[in-house]
Protein backbone atom coordinates (compact mmCIF):
# COMPACT_ATOMS: atom_id res chain seq x y z
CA UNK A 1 17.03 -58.47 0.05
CA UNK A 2 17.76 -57.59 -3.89
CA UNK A 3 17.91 -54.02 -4.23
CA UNK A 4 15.11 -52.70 -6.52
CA UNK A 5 15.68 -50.95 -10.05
CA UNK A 6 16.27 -47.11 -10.62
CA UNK A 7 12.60 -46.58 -11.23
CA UNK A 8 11.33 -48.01 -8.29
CA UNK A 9 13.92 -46.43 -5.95
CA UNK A 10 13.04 -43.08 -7.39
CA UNK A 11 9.31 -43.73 -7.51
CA UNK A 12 9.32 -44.49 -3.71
CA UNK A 13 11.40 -40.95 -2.88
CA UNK A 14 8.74 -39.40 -4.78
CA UNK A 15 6.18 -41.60 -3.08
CA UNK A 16 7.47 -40.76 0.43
CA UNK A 17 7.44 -36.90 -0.87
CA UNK A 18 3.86 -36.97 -1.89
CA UNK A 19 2.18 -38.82 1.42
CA UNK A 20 4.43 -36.00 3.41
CA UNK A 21 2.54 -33.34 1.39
CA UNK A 22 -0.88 -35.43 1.94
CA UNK A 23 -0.56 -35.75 5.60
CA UNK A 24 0.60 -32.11 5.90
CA UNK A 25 -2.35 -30.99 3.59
CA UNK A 26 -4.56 -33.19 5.76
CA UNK A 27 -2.97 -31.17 8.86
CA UNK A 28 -3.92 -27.68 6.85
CA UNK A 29 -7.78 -29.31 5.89
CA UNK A 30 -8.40 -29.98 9.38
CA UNK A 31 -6.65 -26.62 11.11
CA UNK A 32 -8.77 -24.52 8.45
CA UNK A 33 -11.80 -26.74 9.56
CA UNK A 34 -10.97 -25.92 13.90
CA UNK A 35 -10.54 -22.43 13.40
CA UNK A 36 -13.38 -21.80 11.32
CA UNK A 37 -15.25 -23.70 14.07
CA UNK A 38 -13.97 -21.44 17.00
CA UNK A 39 -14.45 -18.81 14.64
CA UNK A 40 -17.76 -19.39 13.86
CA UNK A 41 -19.53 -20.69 17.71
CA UNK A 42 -17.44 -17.64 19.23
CA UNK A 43 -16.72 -14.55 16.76
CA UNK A 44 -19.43 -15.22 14.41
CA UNK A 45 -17.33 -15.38 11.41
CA UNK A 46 -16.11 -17.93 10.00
CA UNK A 47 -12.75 -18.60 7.61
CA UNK A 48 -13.88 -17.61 4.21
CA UNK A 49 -14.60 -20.70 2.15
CA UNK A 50 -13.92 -23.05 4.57
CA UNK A 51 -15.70 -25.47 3.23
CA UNK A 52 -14.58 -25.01 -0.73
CA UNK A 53 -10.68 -24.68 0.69
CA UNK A 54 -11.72 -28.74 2.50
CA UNK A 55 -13.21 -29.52 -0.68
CA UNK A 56 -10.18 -28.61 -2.61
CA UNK A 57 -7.66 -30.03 -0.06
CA UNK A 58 -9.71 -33.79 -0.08
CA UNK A 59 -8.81 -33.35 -4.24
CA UNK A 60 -5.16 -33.34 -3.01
CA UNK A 61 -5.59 -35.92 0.00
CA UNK A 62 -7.20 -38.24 -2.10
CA UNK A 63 -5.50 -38.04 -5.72
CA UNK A 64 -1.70 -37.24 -4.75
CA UNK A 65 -0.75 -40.72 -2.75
CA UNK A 66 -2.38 -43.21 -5.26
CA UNK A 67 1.14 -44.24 -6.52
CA UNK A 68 1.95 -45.12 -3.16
CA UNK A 69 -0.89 -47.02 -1.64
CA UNK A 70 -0.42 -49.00 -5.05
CA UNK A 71 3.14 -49.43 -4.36
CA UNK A 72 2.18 -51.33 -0.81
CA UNK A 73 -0.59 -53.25 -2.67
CA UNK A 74 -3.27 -51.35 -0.41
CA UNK A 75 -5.97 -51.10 -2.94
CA UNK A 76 -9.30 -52.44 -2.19
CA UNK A 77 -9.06 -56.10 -3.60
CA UNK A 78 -11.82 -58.71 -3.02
CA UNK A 79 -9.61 -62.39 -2.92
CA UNK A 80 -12.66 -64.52 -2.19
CA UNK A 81 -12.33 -66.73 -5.25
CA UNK A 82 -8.42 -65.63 -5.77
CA UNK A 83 -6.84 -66.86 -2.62
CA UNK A 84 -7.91 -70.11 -3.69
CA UNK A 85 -5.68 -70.03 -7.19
CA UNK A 86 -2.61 -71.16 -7.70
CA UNK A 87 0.21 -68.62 -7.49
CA UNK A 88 0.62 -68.69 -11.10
CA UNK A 89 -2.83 -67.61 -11.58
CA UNK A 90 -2.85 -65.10 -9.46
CA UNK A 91 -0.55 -63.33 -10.20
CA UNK A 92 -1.63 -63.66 -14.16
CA UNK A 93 -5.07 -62.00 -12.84
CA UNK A 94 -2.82 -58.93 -11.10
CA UNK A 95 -0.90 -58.19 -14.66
CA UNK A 96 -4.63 -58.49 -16.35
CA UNK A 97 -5.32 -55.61 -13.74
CA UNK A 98 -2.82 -54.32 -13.67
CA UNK A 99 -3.01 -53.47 -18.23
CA UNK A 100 -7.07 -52.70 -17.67
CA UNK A 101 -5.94 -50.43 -14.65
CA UNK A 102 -3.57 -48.75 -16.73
CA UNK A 103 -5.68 -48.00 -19.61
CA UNK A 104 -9.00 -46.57 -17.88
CA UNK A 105 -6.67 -44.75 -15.49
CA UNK A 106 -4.47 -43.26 -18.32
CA UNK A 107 -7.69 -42.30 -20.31
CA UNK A 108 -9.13 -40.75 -16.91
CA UNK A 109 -6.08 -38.68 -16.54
CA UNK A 110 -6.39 -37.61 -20.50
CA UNK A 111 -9.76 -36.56 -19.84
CA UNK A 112 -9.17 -34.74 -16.19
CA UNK A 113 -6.27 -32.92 -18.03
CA UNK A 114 -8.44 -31.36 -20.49
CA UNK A 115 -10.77 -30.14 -18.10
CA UNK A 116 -8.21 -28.60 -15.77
CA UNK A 117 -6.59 -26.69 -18.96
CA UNK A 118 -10.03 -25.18 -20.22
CA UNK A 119 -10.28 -24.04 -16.27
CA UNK A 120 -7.00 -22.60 -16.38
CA UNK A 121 -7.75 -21.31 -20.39
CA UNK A 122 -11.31 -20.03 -18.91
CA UNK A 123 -9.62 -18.59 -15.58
CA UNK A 124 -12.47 -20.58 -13.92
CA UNK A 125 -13.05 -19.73 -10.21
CA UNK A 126 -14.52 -22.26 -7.80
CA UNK A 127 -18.56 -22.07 -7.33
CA UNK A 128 -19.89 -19.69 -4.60
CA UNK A 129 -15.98 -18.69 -3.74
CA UNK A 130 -15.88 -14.96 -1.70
CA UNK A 131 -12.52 -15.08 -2.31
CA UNK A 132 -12.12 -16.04 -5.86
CA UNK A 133 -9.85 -19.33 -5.33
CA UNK A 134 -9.71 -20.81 -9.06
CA UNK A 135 -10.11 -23.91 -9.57
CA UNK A 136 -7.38 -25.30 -12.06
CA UNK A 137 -4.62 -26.14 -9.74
CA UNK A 138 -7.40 -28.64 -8.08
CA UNK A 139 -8.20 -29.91 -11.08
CA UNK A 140 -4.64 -30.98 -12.51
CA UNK A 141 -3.71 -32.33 -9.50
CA UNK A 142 -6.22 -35.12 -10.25
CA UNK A 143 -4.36 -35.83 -13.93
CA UNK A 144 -1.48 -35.52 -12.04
CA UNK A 145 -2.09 -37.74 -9.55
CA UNK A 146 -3.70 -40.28 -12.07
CA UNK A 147 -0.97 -40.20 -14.37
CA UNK A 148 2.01 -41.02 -11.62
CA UNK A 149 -0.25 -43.84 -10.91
CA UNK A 150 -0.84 -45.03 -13.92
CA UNK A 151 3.41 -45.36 -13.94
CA UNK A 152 3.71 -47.12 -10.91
CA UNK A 153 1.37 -49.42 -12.65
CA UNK A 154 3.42 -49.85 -15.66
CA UNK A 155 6.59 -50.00 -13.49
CA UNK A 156 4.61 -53.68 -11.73
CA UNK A 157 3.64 -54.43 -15.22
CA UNK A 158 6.47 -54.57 -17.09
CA UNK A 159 8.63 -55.21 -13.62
CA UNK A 160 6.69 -58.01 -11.62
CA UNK A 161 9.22 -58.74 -9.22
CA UNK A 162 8.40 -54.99 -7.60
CA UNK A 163 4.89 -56.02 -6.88
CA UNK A 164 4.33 -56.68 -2.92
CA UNK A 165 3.40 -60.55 -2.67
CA UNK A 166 -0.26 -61.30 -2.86
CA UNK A 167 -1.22 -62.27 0.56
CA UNK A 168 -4.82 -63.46 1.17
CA UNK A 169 -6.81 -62.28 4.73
CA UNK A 170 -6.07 -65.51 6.34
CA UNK A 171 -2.20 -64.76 6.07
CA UNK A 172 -2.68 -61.10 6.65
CA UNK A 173 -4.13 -61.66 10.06
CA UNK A 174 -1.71 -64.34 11.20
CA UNK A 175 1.23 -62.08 10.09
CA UNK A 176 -0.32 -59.27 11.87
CA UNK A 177 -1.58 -60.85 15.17
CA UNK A 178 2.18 -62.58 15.70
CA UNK A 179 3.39 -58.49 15.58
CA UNK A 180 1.55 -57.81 18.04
């Protein structure tokens, strides 16, 4: 096995960094979700914005890993028509995705880093909150997490050999029942 480029390496120790944080924020979403519960059927109260704290933690569960599910080529894909190119071809049609990914991404992450600065500017505290949670450190993690994506993306681009393989669902489930 060739050992991958700088970038890449550090990309993936960032990756592996960021799912940790995910999966521990996912831990905190659904603790915050049990005690409210038991706080709610047996004390009658409730953890204070329960629901806007889950809200804001899905922002983070969601946005934060993108780099890395991209990194392990685990991005919706429909291959219907694709698995039936040649190799060539394909892999032409993932750099074409790769460059329109890139630029709607990139202009998403422009736009979601405008908004979270007028929140911070406008000290802008989450709808309905009884305990006055603000909502700009939400809101850049989504340009945040857009943006590290939108390198990983250039980092396949520019760097094809970094991509996973395509593999179609045929060749997925033979590869996976013979683990089993």
């Amino acid at each position: 096995m060739s050992r991958m480029p700088w970038p890449v390496r550090v990309m993936d120790r960032v990756d592996q960094v960021l799912v940790w944080l995910s999966q521990a924020l996912l831990a905190a979403m659904v603790g915050i979700t049990f005690v409210s519960v038991v706080g709610r059927s047996f004390f009658r109260s409730p953890v204070p914005d329960d629901l806007l704290l889950s809200e804001m933690l899905m922002v983070a569960i969601v946005f934060v890993p993108l780099s890395y599910v991209q990194s392990i080529r685990a991005h919706i894909e429909v291959t219907v028509l694709t698995d039936h190119l040649p190799r060539w071809l394909q892999e032409t049609l993932v750099s074409i995705g790769l460059i329109i990914g890139i630029v709607m991404f990139a202009w998403m992450a422009w736009l979601s880093a405008g908004k979270a600065w007028e929140s911070y500017e406008w000290g802008e505290i989450a709808y309905a909150s009884t305990l006055g949670l603000p909502e700009w450190p939400v809101r850049a993690l989504i340009p945040l997490g857009l943006t590290w994506w939108c390198v990983r993306m250039l980092i396949q681009l520019l760097m094809p050999w970094t991509r996973e393989p395509p593999e179609s669902e045929v060749e997925r489930t033979l590869r996976e029942s013979g683990d089993a």
